[in-house]
N, C-alpha and C. Protein backbone atom coordinates (compact mmCIF):
# COMPACT_ATOMS: atom_id res chain seq x y z
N UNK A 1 161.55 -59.17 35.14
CA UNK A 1 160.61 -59.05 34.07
C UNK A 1 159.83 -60.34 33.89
N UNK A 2 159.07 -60.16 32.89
CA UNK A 2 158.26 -61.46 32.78
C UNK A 2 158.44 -61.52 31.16
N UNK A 3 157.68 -62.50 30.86
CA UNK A 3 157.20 -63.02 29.42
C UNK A 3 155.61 -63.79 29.24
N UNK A 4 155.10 -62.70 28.56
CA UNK A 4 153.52 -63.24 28.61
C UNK A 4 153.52 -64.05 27.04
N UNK A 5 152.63 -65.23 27.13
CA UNK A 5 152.48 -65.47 26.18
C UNK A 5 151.28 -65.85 26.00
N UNK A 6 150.84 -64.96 24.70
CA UNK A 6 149.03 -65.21 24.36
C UNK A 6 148.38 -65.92 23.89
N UNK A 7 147.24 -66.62 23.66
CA UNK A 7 147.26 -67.64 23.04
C UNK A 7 147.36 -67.25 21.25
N UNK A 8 146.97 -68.57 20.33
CA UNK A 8 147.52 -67.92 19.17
C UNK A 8 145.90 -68.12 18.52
N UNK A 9 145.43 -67.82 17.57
CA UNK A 9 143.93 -68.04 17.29
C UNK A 9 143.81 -68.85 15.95
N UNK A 10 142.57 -69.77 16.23
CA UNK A 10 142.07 -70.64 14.84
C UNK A 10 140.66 -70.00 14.93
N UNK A 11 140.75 -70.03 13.44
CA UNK A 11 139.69 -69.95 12.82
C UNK A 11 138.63 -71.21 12.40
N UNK A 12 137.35 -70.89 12.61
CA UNK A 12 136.56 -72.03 12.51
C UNK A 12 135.44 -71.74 11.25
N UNK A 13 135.57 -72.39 10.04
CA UNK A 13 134.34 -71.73 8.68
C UNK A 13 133.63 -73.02 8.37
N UNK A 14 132.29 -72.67 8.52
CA UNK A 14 131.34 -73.61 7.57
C UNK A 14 131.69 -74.32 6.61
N UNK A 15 131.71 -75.30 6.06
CA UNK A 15 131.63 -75.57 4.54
C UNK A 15 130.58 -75.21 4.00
N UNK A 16 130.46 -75.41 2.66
CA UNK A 16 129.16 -74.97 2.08
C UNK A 16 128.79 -76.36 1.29
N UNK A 17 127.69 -76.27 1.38
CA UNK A 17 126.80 -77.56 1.25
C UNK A 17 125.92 -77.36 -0.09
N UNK A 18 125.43 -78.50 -0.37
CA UNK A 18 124.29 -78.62 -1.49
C UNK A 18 123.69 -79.47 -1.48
N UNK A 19 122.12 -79.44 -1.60
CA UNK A 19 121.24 -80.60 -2.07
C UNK A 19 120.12 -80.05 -2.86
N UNK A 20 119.15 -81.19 -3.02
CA UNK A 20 118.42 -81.36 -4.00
C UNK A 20 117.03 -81.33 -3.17
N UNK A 21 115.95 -80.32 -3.25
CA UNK A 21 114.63 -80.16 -3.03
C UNK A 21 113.96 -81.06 -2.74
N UNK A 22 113.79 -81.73 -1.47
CA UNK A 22 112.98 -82.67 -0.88
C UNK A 22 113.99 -83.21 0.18
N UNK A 23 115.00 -83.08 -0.48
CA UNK A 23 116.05 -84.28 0.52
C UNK A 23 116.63 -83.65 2.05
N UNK A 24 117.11 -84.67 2.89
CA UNK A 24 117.45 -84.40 4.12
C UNK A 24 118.77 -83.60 3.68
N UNK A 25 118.82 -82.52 4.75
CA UNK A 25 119.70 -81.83 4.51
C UNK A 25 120.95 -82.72 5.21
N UNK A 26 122.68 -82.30 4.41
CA UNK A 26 123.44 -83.30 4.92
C UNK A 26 124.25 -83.09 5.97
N UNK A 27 125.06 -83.52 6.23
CA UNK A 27 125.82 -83.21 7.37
C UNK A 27 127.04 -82.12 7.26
N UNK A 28 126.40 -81.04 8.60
CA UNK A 28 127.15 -79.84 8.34
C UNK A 28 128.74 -80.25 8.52
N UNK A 29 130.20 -79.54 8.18
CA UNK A 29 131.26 -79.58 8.42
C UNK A 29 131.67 -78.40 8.23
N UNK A 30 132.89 -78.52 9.07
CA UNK A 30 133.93 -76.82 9.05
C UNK A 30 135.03 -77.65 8.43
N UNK A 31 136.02 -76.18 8.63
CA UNK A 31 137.43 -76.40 8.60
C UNK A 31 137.79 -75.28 9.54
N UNK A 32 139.05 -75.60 9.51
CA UNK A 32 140.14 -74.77 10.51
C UNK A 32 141.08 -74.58 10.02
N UNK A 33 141.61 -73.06 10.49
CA UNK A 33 143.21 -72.85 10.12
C UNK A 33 143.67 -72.01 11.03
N UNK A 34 144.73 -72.08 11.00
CA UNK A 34 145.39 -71.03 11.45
C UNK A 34 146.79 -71.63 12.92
N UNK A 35 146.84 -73.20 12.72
CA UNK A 35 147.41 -73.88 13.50
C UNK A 35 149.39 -73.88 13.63
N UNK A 36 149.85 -73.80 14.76
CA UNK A 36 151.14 -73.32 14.91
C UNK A 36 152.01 -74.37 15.39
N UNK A 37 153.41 -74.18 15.74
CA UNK A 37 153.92 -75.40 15.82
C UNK A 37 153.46 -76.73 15.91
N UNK A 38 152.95 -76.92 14.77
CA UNK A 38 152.88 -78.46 14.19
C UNK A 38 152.00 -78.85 15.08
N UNK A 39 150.86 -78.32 15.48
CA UNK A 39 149.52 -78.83 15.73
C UNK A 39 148.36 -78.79 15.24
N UNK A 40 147.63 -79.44 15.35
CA UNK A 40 146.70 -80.13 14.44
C UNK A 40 145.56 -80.10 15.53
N UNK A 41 144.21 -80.58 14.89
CA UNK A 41 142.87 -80.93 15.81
C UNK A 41 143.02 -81.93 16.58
N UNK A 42 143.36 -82.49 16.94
CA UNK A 42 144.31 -83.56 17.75
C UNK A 42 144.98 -82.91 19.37
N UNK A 43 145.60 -81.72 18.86
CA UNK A 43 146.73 -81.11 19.54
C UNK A 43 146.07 -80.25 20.52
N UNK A 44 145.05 -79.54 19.22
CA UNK A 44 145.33 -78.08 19.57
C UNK A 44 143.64 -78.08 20.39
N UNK A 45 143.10 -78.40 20.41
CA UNK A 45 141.71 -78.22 20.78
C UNK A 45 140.93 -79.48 21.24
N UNK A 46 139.72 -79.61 22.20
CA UNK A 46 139.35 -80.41 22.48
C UNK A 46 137.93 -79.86 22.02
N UNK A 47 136.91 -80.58 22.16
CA UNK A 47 135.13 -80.23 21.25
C UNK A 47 135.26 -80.36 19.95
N UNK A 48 133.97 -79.57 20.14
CA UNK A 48 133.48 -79.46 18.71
C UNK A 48 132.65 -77.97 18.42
N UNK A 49 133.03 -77.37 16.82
CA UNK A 49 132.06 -76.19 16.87
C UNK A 49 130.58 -76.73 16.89
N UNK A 50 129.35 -75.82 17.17
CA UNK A 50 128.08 -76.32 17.00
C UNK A 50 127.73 -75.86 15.43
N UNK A 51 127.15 -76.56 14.79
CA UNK A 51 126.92 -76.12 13.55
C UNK A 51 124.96 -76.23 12.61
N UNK A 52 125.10 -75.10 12.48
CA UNK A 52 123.01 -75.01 12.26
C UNK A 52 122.47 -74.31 11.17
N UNK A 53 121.75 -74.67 10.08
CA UNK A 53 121.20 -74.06 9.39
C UNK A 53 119.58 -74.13 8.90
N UNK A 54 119.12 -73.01 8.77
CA UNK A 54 117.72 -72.61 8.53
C UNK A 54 116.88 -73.50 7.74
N UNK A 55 117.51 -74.22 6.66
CA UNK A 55 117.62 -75.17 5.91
C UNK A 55 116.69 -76.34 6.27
N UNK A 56 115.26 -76.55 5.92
CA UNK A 56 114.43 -77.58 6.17
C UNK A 56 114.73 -78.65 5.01
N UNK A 57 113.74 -79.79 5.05
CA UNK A 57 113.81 -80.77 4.22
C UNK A 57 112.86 -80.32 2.84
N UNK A 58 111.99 -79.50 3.40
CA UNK A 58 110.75 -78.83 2.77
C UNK A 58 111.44 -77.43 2.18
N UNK A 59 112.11 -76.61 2.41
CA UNK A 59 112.26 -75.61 2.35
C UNK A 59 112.93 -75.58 0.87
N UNK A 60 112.51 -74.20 0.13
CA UNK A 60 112.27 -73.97 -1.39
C UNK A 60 113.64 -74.06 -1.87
N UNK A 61 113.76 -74.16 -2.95
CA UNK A 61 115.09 -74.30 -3.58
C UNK A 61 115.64 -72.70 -3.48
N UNK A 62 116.92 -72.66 -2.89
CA UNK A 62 117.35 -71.48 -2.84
C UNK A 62 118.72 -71.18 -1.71
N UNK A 63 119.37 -70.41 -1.07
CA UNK A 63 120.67 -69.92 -0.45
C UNK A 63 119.85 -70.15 1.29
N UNK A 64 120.70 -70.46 2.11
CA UNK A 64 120.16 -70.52 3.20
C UNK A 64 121.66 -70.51 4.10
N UNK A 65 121.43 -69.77 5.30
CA UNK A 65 123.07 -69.71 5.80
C UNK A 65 123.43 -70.96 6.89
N UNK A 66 124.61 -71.20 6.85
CA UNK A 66 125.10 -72.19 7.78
C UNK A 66 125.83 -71.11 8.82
N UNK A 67 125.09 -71.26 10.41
CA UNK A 67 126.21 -70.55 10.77
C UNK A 67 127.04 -71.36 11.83
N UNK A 68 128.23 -71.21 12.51
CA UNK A 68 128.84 -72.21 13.28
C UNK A 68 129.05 -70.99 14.73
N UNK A 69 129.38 -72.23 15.40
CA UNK A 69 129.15 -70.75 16.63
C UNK A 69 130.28 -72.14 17.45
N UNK A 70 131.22 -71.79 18.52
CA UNK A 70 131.76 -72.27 19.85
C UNK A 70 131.44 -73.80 20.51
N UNK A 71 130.07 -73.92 20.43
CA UNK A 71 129.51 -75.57 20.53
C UNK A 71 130.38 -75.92 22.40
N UNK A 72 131.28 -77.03 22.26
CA UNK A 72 131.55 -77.45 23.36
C UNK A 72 133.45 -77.15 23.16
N UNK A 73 133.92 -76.51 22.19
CA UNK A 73 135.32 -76.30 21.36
C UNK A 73 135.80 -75.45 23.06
N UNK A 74 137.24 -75.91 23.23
CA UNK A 74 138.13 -75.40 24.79
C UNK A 74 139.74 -75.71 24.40
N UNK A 75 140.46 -74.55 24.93
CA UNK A 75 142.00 -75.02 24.34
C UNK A 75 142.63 -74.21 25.13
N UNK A 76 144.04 -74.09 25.69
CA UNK A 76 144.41 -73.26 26.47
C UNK A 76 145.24 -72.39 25.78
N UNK A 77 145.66 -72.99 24.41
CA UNK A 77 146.77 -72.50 23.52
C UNK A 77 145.97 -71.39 22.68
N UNK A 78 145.04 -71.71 22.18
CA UNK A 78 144.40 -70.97 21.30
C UNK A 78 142.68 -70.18 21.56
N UNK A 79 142.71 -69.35 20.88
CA UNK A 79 141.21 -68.71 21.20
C UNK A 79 140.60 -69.17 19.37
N UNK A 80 139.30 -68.59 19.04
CA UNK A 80 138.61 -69.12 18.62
C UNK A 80 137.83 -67.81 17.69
N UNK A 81 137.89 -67.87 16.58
CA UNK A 81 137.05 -67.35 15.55
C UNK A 81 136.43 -68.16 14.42
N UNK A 82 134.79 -67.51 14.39
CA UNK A 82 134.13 -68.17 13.27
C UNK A 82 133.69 -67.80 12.12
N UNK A 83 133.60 -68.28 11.03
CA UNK A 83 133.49 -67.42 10.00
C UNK A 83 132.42 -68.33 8.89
C-alpha cells in the first residue's frame, strides 16, 4: 500500500485599507491562515501574493476593491487560496 499525503491549504485575504481624497494610496497587505504543524511564513511558503487596487490618487471618495491574486507565492506543503 501506499500513503499519499496532500498538501494542506492557506488562505491568503487583503486587508482593508483607508485614506483620505487626494492622498497616495497606502501600502497594500494580506494575512494568512490556515498554517499546520507550527509553521509560519517563514516555513511554510516562499514569495509573495501580488496585490492591486482600482484605487487612484485622484479617484472619488468611495469603496474600491483590493484584489490579491498568487504573485510569485510556491510551497510544496501547501496550496493556496485568496480571498
Amino acid at each position: 500500500g501506499t500513503l499519499t499525503i496532500d498538501p494542506a491549504s492557506l488562505t491568503f485575504s487583503a486587508d482593508n485599507k483607508s485614506k483620505v481624497y487626494g492622498q497616495a494610496n497606502p501600502a497594500l497587505t494580506y494575512s494568512v491562515s490556515g498554517y499546520v504543524n507550527g509553521d509560519n511564513a517563514a516555513s511554510a511558503f516562499s514569495g509573495a501574493p501580488s496585490l492591486s487596487t482600482t484605487a487612484l490618487t485622484s479617484s472619488a471618495a468611495g469603496t474600491y476593491p483590493i484584489s490579491i491574486a498568487a504573485g510569485s507565492l510556491s510551497s510544496a506543503n501547501y496550496t493556496f487560496s485568496f480571498t
